[in-house]
N, C-alpha and C. Protein backbone atom coordinates (compact mmCIF):
# COMPACT_ATOMS: atom_id res chain seq x y z
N UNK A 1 -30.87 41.78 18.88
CA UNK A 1 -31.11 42.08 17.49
C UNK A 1 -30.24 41.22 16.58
N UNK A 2 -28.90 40.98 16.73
CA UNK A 2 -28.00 39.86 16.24
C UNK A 2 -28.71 38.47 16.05
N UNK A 3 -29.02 37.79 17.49
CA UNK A 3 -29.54 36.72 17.66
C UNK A 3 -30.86 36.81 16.89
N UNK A 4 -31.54 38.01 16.00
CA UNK A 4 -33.10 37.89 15.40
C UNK A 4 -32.42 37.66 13.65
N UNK A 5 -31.55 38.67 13.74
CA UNK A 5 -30.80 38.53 12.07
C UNK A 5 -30.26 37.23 12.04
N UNK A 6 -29.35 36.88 12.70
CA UNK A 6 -28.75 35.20 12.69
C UNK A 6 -29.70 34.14 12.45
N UNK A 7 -30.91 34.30 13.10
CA UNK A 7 -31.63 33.32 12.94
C UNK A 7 -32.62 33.49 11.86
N UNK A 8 -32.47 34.93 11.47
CA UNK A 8 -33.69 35.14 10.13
C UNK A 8 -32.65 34.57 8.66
N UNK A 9 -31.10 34.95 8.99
CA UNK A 9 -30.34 34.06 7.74
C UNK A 9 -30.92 33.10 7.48
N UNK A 10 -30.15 32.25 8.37
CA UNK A 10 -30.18 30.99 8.76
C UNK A 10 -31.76 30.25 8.37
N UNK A 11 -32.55 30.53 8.46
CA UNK A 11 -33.63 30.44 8.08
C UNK A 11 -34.07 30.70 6.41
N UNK A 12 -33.79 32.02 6.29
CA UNK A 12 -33.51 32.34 4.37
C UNK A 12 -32.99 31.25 3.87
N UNK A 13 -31.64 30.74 4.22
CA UNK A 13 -30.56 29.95 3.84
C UNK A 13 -31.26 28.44 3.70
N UNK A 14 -32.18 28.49 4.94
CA UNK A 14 -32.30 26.70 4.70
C UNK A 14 -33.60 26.69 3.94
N UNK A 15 -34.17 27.66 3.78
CA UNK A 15 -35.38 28.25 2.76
C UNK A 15 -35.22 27.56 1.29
N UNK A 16 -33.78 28.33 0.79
CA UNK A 16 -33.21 28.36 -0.60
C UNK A 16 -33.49 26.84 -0.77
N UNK A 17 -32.08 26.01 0.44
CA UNK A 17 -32.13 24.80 0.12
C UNK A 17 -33.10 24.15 0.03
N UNK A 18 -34.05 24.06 0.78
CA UNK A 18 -35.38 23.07 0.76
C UNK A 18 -35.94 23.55 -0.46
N UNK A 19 -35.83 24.92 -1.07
CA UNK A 19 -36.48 25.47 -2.32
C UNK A 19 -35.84 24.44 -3.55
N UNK A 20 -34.36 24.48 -3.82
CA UNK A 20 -34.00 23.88 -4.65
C UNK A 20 -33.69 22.51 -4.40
N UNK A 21 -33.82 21.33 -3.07
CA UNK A 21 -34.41 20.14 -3.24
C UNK A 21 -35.57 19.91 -3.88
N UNK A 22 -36.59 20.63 -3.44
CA UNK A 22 -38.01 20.43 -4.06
C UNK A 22 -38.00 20.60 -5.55
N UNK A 23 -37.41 21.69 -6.56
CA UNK A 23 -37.41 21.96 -7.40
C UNK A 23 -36.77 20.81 -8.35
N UNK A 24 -35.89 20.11 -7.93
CA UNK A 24 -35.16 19.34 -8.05
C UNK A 24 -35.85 17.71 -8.14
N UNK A 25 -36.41 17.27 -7.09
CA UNK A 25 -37.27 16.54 -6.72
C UNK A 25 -38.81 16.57 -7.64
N UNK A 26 -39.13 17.81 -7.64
CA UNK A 26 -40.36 17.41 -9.01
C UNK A 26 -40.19 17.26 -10.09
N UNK A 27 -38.99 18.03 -10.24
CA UNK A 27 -38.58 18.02 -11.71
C UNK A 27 -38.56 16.85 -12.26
N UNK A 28 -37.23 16.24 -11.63
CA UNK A 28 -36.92 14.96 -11.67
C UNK A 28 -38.08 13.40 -12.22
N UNK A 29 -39.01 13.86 -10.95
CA UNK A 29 -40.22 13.00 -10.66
C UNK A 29 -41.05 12.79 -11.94
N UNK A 30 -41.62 14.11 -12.21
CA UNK A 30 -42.34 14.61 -13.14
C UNK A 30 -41.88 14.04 -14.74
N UNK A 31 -40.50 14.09 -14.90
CA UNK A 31 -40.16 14.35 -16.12
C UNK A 31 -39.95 12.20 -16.08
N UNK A 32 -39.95 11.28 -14.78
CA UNK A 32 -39.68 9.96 -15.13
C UNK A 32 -40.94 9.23 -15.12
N UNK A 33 -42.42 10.38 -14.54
CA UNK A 33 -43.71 10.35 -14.85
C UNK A 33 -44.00 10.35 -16.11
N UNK A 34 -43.77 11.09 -16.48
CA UNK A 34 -43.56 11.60 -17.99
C UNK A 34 -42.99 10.88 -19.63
N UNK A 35 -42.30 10.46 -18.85
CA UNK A 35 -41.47 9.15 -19.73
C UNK A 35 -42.10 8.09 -19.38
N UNK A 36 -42.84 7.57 -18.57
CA UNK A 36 -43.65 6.43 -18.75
C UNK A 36 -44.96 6.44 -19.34
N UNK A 37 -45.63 7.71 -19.32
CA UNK A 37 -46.81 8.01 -19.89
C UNK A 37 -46.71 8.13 -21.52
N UNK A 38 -45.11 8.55 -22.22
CA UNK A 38 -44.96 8.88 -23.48
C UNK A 38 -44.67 7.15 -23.86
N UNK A 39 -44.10 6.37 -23.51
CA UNK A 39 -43.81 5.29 -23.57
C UNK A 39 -44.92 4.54 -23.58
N UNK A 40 -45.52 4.69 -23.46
CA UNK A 40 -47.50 3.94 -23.75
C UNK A 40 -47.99 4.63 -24.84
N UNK A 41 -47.73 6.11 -24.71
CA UNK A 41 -48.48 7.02 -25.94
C UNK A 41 -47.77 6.10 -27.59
N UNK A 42 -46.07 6.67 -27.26
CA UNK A 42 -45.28 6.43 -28.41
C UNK A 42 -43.86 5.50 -28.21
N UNK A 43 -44.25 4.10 -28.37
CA UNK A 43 -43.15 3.03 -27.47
C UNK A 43 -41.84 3.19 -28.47
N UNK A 44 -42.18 3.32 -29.49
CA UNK A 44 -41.01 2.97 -30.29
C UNK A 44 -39.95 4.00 -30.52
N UNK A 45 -40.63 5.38 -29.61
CA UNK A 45 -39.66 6.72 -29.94
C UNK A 45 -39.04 7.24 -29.10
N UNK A 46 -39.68 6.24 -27.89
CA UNK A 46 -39.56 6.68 -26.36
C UNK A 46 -38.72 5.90 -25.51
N UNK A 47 -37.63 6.51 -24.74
CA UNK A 47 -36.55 5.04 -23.89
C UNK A 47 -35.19 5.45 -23.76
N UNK A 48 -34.25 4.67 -23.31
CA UNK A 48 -33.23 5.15 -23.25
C UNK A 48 -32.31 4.21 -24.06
N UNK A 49 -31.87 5.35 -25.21
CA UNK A 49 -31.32 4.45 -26.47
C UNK A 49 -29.77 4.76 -26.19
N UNK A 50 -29.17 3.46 -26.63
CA UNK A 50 -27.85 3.78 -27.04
C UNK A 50 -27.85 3.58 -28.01
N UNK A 51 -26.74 5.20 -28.54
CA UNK A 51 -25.89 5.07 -30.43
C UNK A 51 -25.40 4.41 -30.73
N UNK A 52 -25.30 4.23 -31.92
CA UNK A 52 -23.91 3.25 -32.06
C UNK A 52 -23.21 4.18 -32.83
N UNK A 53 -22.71 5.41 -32.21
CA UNK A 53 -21.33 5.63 -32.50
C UNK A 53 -20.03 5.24 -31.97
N UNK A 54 -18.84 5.67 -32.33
CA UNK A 54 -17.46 5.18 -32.20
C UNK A 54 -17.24 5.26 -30.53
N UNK A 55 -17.67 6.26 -29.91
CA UNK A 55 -17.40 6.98 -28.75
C UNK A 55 -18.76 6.54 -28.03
N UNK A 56 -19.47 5.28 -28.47
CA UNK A 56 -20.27 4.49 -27.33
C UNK A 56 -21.64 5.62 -26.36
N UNK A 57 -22.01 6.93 -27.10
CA UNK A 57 -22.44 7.97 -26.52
C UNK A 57 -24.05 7.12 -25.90
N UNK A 58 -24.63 7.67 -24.89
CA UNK A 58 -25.98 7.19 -24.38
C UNK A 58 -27.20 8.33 -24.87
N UNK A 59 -27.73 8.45 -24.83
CA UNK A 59 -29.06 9.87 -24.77
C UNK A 59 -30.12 9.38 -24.19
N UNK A 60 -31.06 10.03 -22.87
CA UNK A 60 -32.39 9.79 -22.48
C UNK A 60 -33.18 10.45 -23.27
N UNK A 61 -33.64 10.61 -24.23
CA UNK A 61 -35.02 10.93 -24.91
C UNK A 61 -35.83 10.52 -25.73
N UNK A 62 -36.08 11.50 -26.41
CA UNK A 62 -37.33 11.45 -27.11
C UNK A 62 -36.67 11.26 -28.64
N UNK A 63 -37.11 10.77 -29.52
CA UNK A 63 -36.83 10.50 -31.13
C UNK A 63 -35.89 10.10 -31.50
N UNK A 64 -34.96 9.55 -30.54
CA UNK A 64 -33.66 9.03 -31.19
C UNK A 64 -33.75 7.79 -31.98
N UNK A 65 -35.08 6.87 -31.85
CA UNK A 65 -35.18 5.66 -32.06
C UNK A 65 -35.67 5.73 -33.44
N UNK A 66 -36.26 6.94 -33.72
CA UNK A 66 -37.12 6.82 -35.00
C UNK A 66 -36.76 6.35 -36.55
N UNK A 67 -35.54 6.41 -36.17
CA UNK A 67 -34.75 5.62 -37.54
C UNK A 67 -33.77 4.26 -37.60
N UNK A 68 -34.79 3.45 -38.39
CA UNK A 68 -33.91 2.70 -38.04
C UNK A 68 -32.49 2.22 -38.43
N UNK A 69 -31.41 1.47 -37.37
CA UNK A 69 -30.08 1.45 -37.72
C UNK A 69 -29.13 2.77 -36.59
N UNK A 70 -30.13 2.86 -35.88
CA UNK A 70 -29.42 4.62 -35.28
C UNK A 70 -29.31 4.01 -33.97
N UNK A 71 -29.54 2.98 -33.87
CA UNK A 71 -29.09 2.14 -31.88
C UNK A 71 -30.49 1.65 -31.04
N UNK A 72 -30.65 1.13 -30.04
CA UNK A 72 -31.58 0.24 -29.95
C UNK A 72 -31.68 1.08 -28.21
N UNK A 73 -33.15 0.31 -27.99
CA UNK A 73 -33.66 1.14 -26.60
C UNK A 73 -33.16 -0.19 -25.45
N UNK A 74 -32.19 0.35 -24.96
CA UNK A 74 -31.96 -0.52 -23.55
C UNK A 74 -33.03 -0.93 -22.37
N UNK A 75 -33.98 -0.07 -22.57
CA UNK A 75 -34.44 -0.78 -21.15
C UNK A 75 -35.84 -1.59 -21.80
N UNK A 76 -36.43 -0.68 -23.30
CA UNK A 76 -37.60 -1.61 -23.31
C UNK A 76 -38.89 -0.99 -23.12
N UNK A 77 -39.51 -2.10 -22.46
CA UNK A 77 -40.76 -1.76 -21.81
C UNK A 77 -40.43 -1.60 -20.10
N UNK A 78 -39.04 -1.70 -19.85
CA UNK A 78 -38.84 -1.66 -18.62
C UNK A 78 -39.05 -0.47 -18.27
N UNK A 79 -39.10 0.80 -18.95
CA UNK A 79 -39.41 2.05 -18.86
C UNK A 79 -40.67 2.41 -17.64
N UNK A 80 -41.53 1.36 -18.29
CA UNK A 80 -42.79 1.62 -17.63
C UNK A 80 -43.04 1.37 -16.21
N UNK A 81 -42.39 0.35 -15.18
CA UNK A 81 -42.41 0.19 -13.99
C UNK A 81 -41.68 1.24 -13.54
N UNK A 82 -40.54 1.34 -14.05
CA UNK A 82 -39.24 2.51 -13.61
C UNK A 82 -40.12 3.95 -13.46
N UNK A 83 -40.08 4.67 -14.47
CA UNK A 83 -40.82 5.57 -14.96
C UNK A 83 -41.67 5.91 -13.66
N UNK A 84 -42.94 5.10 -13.63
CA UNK A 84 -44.60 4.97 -13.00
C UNK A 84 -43.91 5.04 -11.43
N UNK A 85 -43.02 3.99 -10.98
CA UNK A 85 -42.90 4.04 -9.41
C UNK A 85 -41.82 4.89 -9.31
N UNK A 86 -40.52 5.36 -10.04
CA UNK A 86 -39.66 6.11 -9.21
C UNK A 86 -40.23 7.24 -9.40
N UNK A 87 -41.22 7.64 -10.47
CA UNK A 87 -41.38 8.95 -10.73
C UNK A 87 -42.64 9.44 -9.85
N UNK A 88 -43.86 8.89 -9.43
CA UNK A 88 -44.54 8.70 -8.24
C UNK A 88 -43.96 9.02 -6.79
N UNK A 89 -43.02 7.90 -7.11
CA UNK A 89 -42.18 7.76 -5.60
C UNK A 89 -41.52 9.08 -5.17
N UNK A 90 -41.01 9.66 -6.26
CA UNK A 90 -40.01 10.92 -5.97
C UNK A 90 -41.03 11.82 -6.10
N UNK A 91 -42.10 12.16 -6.68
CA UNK A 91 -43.31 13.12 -6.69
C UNK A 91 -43.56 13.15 -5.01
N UNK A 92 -43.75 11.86 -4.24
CA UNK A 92 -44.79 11.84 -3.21
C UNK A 92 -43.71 12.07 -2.40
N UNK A 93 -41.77 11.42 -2.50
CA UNK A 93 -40.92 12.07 -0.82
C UNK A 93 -40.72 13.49 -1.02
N UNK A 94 -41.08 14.06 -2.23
CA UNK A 94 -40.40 15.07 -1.96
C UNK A 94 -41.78 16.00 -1.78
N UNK A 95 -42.98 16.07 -2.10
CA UNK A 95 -43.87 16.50 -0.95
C UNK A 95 -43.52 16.33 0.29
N UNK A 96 -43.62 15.15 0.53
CA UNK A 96 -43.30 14.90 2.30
C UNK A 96 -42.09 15.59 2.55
N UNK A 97 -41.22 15.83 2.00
CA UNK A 97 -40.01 16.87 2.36
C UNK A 97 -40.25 18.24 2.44
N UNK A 98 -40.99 18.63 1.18
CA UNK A 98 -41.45 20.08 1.74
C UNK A 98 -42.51 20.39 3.14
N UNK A 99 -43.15 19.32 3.24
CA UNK A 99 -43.90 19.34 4.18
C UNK A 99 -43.36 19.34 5.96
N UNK A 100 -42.52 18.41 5.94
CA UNK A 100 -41.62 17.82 7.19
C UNK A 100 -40.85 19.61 7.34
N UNK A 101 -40.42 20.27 6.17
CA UNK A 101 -39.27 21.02 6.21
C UNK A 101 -40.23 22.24 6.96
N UNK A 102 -41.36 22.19 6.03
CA UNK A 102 -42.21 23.28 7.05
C UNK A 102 -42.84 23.49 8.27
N UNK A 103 -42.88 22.49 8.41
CA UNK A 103 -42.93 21.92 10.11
C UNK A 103 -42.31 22.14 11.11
N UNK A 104 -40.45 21.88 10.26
CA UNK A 104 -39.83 21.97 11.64
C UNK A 104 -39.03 23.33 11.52
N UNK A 105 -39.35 24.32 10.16
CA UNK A 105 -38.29 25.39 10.22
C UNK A 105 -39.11 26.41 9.95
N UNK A 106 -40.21 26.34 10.10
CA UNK A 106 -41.41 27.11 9.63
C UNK A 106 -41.92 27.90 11.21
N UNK A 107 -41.43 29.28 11.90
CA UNK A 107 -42.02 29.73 12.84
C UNK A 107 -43.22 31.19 12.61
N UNK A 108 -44.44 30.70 13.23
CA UNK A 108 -44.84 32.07 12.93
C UNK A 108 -44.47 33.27 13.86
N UNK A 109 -44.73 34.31 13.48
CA UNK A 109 -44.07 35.66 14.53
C UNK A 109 -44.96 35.77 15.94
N UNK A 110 -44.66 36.46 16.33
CA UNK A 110 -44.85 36.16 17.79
C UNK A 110 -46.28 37.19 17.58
N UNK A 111 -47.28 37.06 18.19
CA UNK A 111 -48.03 38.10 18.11
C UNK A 111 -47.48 39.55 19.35
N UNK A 112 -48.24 40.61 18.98
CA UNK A 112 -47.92 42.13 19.56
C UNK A 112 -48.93 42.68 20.22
């Protein structure tokens, strides 16, 4: 009965984790999907701008650009390769991670 609880933890436990890689992993994906698709919609609002304040601050979003004199977009149009393949890329390993994870930690019960 030990050896059924130990291994039903243990199992919960690596559950969580693969739960919050994945969560992590689309998020991620999704949101650098996302930024390449707004970056075609709206180029000039969209990117990763630096301020020009005193303290050199960075921000990834949305509207910082819209005025001008408020700091300039570092990457560009480079957004759009970045964006399209890491955000793809990390969409499609981290399927294959949930998938691989269910494979190898995934048992069904024994039938009775």
């Amino acid at each position: 009965m030990v050896r059924s609880l130990l291994r039903w933890a243990s199992l919960t436990f690596v559950g969580i984790v693969v739960f919050l890689i994945s969560v992590v992993g689309y998020s991620l994906g999704g949101f650098l999907f996302l930024l390449a698709v707004l970056k075609i919609v709206w180029p000039h609002g969209t990117g990763l701008w630096e301020d020009h304040h005193p303290d050199g601050t960075w921000s990834l979003g949305l509207g910082s650009g819209n005025q001008p004199g408020q700091g300039h977009d570092l990457l560009g149009w480079w957004l759009l390769p970045i964006g399209f393949i890491l955000g793809a890329g990390l969409l499609f390993l981290t399927f294959r991670f949930g998938t691989w994870s269910i494979r190898k930690f995934w048992r069904p019960r024994a039938w009775r």
